[in-house]
PDB file of N, CA and C in Angstrom:
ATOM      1  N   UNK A   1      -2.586  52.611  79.762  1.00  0.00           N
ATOM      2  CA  UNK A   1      -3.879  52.590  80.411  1.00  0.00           C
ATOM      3  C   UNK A   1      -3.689  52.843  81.896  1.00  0.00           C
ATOM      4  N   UNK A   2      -4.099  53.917  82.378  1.00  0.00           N
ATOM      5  CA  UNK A   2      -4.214  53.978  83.674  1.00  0.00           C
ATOM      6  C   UNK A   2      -5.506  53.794  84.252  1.00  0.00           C
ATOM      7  N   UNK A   3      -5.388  52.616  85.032  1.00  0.00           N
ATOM      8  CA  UNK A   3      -7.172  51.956  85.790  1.00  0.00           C
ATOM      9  C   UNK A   3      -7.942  52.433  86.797  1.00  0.00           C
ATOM     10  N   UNK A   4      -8.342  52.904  87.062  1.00  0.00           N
ATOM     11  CA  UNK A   4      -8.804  53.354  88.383  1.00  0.00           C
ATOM     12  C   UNK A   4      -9.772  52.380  88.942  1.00  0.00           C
ATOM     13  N   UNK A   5     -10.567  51.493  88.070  1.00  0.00           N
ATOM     14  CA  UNK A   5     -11.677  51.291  89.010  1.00  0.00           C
ATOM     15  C   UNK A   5     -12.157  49.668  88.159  1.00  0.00           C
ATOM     16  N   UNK A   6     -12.300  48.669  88.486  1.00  0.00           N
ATOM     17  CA  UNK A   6     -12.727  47.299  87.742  1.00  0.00           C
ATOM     18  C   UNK A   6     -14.460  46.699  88.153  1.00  0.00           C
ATOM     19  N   UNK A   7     -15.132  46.587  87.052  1.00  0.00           N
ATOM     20  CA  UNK A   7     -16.600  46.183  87.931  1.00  0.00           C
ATOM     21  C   UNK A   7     -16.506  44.600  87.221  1.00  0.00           C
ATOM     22  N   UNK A   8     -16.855  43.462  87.943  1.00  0.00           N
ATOM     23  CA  UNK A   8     -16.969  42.484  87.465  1.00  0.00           C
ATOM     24  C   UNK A   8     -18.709  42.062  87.333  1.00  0.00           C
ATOM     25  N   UNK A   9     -18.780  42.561  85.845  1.00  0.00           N
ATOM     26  CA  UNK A   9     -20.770  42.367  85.012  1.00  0.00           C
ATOM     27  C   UNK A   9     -20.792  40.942  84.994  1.00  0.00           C
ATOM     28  N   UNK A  10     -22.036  40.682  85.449  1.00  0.00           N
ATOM     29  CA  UNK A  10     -22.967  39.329  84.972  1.00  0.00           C
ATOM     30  C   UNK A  10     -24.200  39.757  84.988  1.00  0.00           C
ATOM     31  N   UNK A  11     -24.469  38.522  83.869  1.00  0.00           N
ATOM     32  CA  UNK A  11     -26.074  38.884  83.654  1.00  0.00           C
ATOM     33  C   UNK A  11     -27.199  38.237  84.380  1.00  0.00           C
ATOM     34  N   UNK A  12     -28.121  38.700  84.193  1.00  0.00           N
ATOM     35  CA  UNK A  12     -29.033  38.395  85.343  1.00  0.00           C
ATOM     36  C   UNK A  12     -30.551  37.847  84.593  1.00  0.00           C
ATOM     37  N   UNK A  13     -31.281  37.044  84.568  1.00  0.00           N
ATOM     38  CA  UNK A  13     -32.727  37.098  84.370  1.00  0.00           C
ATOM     39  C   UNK A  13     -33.690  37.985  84.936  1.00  0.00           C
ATOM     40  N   UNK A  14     -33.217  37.715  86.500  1.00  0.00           N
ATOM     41  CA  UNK A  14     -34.238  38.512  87.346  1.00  0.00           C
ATOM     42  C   UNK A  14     -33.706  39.082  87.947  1.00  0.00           C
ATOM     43  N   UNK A  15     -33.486  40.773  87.465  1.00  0.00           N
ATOM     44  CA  UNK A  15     -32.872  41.504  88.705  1.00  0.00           C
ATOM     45  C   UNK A  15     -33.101  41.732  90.558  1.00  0.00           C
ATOM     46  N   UNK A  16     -34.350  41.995  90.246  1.00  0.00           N
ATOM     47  CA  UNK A  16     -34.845  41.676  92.068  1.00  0.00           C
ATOM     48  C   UNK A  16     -34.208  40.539  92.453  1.00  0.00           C
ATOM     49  N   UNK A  17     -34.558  39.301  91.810  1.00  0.00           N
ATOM     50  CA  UNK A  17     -33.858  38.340  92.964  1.00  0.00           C
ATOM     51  C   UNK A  17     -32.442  38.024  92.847  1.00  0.00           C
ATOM     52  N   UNK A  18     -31.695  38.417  91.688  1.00  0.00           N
ATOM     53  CA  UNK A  18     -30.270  38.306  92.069  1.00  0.00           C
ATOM     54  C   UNK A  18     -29.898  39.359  93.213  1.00  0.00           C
ATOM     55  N   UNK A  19     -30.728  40.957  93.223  1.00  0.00           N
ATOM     56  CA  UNK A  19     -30.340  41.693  93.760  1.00  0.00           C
ATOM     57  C   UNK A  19     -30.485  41.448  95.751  1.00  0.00           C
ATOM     58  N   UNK A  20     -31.258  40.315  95.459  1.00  0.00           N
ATOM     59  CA  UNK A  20     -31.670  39.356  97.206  1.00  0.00           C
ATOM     60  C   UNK A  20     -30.555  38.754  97.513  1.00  0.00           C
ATOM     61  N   UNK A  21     -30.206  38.117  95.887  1.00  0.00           N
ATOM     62  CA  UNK A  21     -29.318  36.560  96.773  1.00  0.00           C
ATOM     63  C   UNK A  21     -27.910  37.609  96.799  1.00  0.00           C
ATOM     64  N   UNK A  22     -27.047  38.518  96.098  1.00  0.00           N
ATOM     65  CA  UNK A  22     -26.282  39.009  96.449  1.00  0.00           C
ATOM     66  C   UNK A  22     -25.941  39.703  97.147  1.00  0.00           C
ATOM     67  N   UNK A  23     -27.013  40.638  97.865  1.00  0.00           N
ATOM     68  CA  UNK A  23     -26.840  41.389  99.026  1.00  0.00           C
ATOM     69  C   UNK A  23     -26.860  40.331 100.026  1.00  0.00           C
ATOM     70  N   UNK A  24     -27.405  39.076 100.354  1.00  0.00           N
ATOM     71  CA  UNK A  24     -27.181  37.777 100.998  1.00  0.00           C
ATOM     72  C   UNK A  24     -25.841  37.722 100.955  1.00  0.00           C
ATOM     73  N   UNK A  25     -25.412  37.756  99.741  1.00  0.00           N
ATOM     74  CA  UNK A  25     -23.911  37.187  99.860  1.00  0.00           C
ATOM     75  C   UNK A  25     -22.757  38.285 100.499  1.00  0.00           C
ATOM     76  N   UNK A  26     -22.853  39.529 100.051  1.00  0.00           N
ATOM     77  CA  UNK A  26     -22.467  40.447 100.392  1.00  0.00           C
ATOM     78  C   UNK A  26     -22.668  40.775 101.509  1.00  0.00           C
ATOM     79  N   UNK A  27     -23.143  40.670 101.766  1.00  0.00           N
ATOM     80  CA  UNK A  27     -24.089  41.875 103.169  1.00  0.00           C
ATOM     81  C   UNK A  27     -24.432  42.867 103.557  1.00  0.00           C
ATOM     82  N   UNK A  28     -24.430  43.549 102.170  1.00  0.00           N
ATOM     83  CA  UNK A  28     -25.086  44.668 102.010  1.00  0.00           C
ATOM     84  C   UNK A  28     -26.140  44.788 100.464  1.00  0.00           C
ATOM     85  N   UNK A  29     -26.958  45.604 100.724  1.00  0.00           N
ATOM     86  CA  UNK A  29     -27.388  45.951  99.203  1.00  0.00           C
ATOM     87  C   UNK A  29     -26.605  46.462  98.793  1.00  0.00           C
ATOM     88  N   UNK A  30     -27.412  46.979  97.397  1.00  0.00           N
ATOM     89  CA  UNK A  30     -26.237  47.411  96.231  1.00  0.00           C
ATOM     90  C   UNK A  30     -25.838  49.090  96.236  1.00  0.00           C
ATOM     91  N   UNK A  31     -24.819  49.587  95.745  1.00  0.00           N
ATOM     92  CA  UNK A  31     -24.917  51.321  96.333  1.00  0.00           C
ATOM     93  C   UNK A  31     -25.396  51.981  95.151  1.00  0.00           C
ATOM     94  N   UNK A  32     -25.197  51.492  94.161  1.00  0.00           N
ATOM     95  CA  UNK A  32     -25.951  51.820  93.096  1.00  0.00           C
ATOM     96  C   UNK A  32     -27.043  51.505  92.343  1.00  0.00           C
ATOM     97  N   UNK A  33     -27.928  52.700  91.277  1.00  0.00           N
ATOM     98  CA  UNK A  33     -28.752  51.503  90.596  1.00  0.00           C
ATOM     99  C   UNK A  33     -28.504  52.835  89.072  1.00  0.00           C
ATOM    100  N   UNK A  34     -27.538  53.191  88.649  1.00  0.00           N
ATOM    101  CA  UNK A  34     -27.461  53.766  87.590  1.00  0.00           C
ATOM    102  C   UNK A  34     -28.541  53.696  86.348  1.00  0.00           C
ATOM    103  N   UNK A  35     -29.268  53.139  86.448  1.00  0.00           N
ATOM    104  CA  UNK A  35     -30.516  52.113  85.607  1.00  0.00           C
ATOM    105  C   UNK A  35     -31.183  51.164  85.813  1.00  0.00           C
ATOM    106  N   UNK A  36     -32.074  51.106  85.023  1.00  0.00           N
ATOM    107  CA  UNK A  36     -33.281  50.113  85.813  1.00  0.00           C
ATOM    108  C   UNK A  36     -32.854  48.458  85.278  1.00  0.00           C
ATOM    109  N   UNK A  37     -31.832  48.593  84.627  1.00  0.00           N
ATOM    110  CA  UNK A  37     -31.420  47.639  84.369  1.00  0.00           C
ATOM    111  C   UNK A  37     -30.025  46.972  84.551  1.00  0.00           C
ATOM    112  N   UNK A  38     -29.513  47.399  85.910  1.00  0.00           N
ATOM    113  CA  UNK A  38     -28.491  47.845  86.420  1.00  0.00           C
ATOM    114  C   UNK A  38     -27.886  47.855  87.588  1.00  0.00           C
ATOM    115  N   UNK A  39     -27.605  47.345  88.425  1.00  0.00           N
ATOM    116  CA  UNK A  39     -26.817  47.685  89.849  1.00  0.00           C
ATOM    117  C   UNK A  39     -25.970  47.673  89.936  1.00  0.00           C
ATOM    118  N   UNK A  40     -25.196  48.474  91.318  1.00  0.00           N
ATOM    119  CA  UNK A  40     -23.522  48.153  91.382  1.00  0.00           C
ATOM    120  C   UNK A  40     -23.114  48.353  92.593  1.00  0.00           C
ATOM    121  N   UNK A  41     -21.954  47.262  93.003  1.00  0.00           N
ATOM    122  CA  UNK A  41     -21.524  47.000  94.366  1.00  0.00           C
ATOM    123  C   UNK A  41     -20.243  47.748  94.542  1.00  0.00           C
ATOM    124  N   UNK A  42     -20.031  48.580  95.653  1.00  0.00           N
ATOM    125  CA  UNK A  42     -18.616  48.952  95.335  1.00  0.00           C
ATOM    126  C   UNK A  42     -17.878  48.351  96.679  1.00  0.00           C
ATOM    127  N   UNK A  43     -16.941  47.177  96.054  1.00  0.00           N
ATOM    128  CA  UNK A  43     -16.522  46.208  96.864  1.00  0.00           C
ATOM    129  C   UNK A  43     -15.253  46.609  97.700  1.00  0.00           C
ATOM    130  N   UNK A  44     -14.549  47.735  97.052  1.00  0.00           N
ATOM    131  CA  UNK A  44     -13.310  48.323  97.497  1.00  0.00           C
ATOM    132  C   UNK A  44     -13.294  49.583  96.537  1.00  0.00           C
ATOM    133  N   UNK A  45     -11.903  50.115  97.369  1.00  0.00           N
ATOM    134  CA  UNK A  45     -12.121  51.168  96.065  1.00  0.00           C
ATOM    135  C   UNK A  45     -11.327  51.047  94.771  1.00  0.00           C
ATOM    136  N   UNK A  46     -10.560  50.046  94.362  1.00  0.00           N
ATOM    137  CA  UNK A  46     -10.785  49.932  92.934  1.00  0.00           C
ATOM    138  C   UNK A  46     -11.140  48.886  92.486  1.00  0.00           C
ATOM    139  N   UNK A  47     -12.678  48.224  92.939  1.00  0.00           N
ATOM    140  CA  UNK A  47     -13.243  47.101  91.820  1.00  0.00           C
ATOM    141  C   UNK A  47     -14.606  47.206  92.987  1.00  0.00           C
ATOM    142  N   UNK A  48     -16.126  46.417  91.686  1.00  0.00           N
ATOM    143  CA  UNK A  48     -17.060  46.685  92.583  1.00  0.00           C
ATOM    144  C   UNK A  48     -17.173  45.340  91.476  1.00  0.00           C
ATOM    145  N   UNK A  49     -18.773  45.068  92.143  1.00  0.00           N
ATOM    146  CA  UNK A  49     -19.829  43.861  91.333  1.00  0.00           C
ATOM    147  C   UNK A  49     -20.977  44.783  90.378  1.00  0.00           C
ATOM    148  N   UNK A  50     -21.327  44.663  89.393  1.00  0.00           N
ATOM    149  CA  UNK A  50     -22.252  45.136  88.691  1.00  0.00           C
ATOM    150  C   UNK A  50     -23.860  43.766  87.873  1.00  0.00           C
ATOM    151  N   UNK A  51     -24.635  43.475  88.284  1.00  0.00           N
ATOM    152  CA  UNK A  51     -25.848  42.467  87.729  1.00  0.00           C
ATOM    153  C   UNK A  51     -26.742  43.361  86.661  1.00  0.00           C
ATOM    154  N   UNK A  52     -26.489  43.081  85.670  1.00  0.00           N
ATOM    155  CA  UNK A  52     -27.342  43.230  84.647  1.00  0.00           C
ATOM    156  C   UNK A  52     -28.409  42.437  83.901  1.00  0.00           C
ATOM    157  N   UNK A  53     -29.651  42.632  83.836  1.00  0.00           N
ATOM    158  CA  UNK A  53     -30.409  42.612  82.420  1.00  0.00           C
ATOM    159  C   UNK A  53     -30.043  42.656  81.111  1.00  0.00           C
ATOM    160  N   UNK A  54     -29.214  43.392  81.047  1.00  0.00           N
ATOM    161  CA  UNK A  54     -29.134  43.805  79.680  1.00  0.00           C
ATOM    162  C   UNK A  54     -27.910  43.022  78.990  1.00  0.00           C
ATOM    163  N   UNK A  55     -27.855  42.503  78.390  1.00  0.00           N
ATOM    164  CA  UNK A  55     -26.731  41.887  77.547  1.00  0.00           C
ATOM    165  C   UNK A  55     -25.938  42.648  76.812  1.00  0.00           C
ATOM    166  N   UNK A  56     -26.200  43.602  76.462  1.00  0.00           N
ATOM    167  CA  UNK A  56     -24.942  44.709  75.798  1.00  0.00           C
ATOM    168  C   UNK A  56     -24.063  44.710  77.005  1.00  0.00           C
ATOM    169  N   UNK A  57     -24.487  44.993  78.293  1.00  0.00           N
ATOM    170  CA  UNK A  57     -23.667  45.115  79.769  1.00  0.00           C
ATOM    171  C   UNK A  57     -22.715  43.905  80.258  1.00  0.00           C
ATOM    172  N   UNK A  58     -23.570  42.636  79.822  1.00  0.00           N
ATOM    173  CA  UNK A  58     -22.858  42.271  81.126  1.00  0.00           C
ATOM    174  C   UNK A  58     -23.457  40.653  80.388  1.00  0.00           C
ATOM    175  N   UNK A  59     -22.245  39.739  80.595  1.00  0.00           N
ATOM    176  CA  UNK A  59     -22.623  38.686  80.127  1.00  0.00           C
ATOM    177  C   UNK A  59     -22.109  37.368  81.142  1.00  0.00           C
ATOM    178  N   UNK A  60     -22.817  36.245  80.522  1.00  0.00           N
ATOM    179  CA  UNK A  60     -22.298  35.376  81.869  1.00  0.00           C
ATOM    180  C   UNK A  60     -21.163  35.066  82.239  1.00  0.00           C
ATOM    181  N   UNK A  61     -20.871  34.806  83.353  1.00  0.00           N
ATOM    182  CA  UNK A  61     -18.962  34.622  83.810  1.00  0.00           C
ATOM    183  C   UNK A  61     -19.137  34.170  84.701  1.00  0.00           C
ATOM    184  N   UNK A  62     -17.666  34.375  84.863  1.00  0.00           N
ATOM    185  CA  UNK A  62     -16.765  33.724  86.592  1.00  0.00           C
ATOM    186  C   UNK A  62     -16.420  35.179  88.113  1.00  0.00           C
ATOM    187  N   UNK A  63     -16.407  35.105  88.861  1.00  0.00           N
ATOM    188  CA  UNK A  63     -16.152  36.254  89.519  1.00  0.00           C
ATOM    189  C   UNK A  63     -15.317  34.993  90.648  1.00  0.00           C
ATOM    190  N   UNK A  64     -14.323  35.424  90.689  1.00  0.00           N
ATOM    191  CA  UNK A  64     -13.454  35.164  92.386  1.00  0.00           C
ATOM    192  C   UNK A  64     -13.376  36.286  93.088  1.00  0.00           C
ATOM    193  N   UNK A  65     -14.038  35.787  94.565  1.00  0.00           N
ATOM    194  CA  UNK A  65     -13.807  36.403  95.236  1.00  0.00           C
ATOM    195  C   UNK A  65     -12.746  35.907  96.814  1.00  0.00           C
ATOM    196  N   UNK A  66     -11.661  36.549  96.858  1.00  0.00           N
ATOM    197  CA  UNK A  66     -10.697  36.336  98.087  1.00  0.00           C
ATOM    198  C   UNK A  66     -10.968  36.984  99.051  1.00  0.00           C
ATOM    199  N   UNK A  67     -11.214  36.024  99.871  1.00  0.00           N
ATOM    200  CA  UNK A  67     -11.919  36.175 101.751  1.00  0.00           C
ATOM    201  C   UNK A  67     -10.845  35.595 102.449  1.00  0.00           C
ATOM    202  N   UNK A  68     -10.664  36.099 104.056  1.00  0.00           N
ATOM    203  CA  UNK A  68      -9.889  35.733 105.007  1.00  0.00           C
ATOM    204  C   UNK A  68      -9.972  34.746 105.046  1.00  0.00           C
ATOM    205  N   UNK A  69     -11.213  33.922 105.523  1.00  0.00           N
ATOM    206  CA  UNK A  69     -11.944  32.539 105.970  1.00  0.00           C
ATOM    207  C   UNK A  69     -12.877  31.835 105.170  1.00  0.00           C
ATOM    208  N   UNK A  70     -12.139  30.678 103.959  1.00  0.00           N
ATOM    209  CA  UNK A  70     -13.672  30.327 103.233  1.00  0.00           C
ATOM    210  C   UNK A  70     -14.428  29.710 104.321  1.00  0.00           C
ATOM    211  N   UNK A  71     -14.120  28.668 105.663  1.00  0.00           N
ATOM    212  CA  UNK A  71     -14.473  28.180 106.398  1.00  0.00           C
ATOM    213  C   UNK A  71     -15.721  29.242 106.878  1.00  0.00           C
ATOM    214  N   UNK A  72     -15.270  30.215 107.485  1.00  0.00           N
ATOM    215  CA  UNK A  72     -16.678  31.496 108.188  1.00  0.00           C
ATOM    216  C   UNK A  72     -17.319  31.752 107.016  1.00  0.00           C
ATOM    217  N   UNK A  73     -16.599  31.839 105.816  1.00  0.00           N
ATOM    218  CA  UNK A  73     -17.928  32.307 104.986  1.00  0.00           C
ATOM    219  C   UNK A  73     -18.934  31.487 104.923  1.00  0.00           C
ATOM    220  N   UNK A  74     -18.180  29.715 104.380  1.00  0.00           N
ATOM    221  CA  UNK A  74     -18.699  28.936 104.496  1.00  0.00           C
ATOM    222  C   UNK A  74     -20.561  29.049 105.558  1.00  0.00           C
ATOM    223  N   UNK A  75     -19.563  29.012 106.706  1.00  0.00           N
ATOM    224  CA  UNK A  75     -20.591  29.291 107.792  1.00  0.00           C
ATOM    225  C   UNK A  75     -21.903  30.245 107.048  1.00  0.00           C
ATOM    226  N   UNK A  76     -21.586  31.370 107.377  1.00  0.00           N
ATOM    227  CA  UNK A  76     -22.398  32.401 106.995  1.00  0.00           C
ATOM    228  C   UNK A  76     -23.325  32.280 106.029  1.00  0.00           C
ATOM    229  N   UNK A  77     -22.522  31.778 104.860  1.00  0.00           N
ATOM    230  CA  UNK A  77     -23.636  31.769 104.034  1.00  0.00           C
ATOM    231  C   UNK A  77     -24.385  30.801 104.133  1.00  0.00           C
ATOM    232  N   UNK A  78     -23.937  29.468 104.498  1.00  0.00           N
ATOM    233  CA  UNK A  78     -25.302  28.635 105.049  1.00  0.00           C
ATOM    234  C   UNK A  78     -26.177  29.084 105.572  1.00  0.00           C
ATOM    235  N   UNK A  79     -26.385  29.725 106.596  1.00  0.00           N
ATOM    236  CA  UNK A  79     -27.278  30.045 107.110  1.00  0.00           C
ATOM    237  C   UNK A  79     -28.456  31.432 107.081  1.00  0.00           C
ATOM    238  N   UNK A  80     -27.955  31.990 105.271  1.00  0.00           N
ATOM    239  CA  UNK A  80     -28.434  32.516 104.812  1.00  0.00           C
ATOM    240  C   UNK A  80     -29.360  31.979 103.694  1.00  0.00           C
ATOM    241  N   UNK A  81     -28.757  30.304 103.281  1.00  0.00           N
ATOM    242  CA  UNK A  81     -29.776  29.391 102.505  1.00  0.00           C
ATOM    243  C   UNK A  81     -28.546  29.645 101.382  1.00  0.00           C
ATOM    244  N   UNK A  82     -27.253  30.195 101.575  1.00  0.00           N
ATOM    245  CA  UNK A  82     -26.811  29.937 100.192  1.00  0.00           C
ATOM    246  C   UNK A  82     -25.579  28.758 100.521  1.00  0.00           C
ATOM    247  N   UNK A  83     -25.584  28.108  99.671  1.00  0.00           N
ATOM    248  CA  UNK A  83     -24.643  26.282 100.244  1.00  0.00           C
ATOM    249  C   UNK A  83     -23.158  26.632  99.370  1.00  0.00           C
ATOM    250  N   UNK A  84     -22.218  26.666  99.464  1.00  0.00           N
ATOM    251  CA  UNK A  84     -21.311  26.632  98.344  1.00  0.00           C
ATOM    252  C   UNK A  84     -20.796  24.732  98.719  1.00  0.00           C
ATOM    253  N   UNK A  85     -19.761  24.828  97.520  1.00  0.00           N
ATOM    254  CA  UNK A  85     -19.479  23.382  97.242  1.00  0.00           C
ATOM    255  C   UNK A  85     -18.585  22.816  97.983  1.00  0.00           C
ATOM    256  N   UNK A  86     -17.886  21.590  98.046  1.00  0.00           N
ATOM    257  CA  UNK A  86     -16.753  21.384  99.050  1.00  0.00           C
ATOM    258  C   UNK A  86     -15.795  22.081  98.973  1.00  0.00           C
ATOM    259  N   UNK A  87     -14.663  22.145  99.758  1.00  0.00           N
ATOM    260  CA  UNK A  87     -13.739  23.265  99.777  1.00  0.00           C
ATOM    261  C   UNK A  87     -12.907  22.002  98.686  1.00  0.00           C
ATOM    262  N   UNK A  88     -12.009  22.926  97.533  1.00  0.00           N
ATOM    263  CA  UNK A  88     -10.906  22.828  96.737  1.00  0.00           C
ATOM    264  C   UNK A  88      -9.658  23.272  97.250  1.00  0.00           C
ATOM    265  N   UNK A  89      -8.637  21.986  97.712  1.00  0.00           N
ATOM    266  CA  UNK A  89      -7.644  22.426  97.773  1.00  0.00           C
ATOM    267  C   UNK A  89      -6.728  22.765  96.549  1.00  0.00           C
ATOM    268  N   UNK A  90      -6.103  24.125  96.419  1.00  0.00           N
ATOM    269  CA  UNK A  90      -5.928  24.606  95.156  1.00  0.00           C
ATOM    270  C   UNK A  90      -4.026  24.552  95.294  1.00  0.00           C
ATOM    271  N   UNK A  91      -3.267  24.801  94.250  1.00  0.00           N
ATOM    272  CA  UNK A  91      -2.037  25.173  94.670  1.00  0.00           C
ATOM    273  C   UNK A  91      -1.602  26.148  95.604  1.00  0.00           C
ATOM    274  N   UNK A  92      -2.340  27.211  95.880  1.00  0.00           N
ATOM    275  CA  UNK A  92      -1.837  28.525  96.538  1.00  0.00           C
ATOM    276  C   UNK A  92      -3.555  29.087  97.345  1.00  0.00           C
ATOM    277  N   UNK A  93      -4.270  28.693  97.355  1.00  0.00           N
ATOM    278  CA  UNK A  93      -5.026  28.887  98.300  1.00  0.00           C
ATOM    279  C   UNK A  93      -6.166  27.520  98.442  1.00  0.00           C
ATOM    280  N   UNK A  94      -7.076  27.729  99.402  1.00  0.00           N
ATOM    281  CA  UNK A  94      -8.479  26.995  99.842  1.00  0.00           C
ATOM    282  C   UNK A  94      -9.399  27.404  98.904  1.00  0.00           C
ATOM    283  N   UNK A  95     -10.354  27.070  97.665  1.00  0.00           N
ATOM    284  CA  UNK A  95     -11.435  27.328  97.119  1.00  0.00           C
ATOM    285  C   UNK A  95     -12.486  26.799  97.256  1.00  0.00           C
ATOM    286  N   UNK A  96     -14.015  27.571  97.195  1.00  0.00           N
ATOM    287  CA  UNK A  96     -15.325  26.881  97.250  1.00  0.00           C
ATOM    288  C   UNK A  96     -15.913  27.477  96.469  1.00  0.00           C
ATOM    289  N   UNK A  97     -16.972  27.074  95.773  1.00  0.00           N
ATOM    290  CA  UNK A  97     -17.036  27.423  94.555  1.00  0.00           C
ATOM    291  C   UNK A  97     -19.286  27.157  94.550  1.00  0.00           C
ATOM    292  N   UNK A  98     -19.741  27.992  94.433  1.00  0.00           N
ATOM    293  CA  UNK A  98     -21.464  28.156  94.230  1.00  0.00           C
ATOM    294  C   UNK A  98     -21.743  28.871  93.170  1.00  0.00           C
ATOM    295  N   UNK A  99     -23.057  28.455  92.117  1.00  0.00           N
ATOM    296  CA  UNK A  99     -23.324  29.379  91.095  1.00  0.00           C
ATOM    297  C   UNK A  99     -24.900  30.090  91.699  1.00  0.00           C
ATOM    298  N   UNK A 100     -24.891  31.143  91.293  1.00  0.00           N
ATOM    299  CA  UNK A 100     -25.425  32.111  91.442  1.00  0.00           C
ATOM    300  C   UNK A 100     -27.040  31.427  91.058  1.00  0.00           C
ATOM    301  N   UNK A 101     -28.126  32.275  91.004  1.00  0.00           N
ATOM    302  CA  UNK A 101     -29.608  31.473  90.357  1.00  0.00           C
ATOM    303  C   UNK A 101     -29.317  32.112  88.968  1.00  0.00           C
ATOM    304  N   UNK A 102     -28.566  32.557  88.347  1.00  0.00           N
ATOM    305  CA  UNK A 102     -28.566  32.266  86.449  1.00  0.00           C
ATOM    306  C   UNK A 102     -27.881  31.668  86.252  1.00  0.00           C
ATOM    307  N   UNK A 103     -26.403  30.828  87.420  1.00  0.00           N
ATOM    308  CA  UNK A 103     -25.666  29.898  86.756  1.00  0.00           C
ATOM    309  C   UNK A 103     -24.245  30.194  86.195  1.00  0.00           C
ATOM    310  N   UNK A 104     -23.811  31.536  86.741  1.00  0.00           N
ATOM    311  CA  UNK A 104     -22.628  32.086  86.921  1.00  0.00           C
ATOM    312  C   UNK A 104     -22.216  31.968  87.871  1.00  0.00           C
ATOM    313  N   UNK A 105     -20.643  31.712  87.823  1.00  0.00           N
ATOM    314  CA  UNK A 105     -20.140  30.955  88.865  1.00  0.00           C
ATOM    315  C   UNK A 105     -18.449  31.868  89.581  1.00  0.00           C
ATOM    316  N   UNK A 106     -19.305  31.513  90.791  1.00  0.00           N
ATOM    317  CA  UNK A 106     -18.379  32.027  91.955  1.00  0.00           C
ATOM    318  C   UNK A 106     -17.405  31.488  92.700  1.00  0.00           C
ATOM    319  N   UNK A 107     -16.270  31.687  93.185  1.00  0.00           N
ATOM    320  CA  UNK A 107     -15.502  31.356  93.207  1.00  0.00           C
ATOM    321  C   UNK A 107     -14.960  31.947  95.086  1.00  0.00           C
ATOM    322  N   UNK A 108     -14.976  31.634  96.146  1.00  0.00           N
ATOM    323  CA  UNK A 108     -14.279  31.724  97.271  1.00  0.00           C
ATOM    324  C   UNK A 108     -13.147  31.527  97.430  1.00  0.00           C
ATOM    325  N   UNK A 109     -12.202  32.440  97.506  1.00  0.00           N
ATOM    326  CA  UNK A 109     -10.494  31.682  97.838  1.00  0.00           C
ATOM    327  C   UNK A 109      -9.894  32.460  98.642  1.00  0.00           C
ATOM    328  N   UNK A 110      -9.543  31.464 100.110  1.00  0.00           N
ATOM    329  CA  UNK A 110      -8.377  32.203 100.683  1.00  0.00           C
ATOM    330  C   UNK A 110      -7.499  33.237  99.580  1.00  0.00           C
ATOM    331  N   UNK A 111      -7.034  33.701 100.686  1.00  0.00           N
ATOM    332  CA  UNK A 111      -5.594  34.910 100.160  1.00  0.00           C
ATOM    333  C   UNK A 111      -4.121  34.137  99.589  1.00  0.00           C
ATOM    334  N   UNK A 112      -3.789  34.007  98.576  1.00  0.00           N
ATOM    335  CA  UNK A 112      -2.592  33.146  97.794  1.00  0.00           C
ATOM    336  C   UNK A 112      -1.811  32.990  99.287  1.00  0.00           C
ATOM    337  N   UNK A 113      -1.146  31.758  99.521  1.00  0.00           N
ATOM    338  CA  UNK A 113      -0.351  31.075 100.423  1.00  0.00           C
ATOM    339  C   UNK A 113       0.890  31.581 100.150  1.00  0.00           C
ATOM    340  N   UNK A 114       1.285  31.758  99.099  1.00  0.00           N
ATOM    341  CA  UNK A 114       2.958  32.183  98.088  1.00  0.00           C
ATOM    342  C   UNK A 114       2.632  32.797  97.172  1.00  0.00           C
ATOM    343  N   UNK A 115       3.365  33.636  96.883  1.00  0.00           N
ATOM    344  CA  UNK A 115       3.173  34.801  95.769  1.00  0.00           C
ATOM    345  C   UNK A 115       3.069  33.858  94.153  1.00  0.00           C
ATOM    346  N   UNK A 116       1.985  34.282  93.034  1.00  0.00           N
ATOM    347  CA  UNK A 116       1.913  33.309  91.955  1.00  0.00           C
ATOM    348  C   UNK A 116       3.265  33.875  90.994  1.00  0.00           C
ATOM    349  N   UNK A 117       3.846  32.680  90.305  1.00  0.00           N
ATOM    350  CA  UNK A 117       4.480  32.612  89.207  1.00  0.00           C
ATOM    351  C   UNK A 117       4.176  34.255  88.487  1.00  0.00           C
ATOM    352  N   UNK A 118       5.471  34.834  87.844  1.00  0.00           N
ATOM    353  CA  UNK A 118       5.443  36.051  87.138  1.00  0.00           C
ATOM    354  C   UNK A 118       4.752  35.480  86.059  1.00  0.00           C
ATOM    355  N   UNK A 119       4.390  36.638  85.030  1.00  0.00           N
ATOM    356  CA  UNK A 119       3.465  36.001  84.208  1.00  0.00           C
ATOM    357  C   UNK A 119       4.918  35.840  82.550  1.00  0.00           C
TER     358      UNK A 119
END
């Protein structure tokens, strides 16, 4: 398998307003809307965010996302109205952790402290 590109799907009730609270989180809107039942973030160039309607697409989950500073995000997103939880000290990084308005859950973590265990 050669990968080029990873979208991490969740599903959504209400697309408009997930498509609020994540461009909140993001800070940008979305670059796509391939369908009306559909958006997509392109977060780097090989992995983006995708919110769906549709359940063939995209079902509920976990998404981590690794930031420089959970502390500034911290910041930031407060004062966008979105709260995440206390910070988790983890083995290999800082985590904070907020669910989304359907209840999929996100995940903030510093950048690994030490490289993880081979698998």
């Amino acid at each position: 398998m050669n990968l080029q590109k990873i979208y991490t799907a969740l599903l959504t009730a209400d697309l408009a307003a997930a498509e609020v609270w994540y461009t909140k989180l993001l800070g940008h809107g979305p670059d796509y809307r391939p369908m009306d039942t559909l958006v997509q973030w392109e977060l780097f160039d090989q992995g983006g965010l995708a919110l769906s309607t549709d359940d063939e697409i995209a079902g509920r989950g976990v998404i981590f996302l690794i930031v420089d500073d959970v502390a500034a995000e911290r910041r930031r997103l407060q004062g966008l109205g979105i709260v995440l939880g206390d910070d988790i000290e983890g083995d290999y990084s800082t985590l904070a952790q907020v669910r989304d308005p359907d209840g999929n859950l996100l995940t903030l973590a510093t950048p690994p402290s030490r490289p993880y265990p081979l698998a």
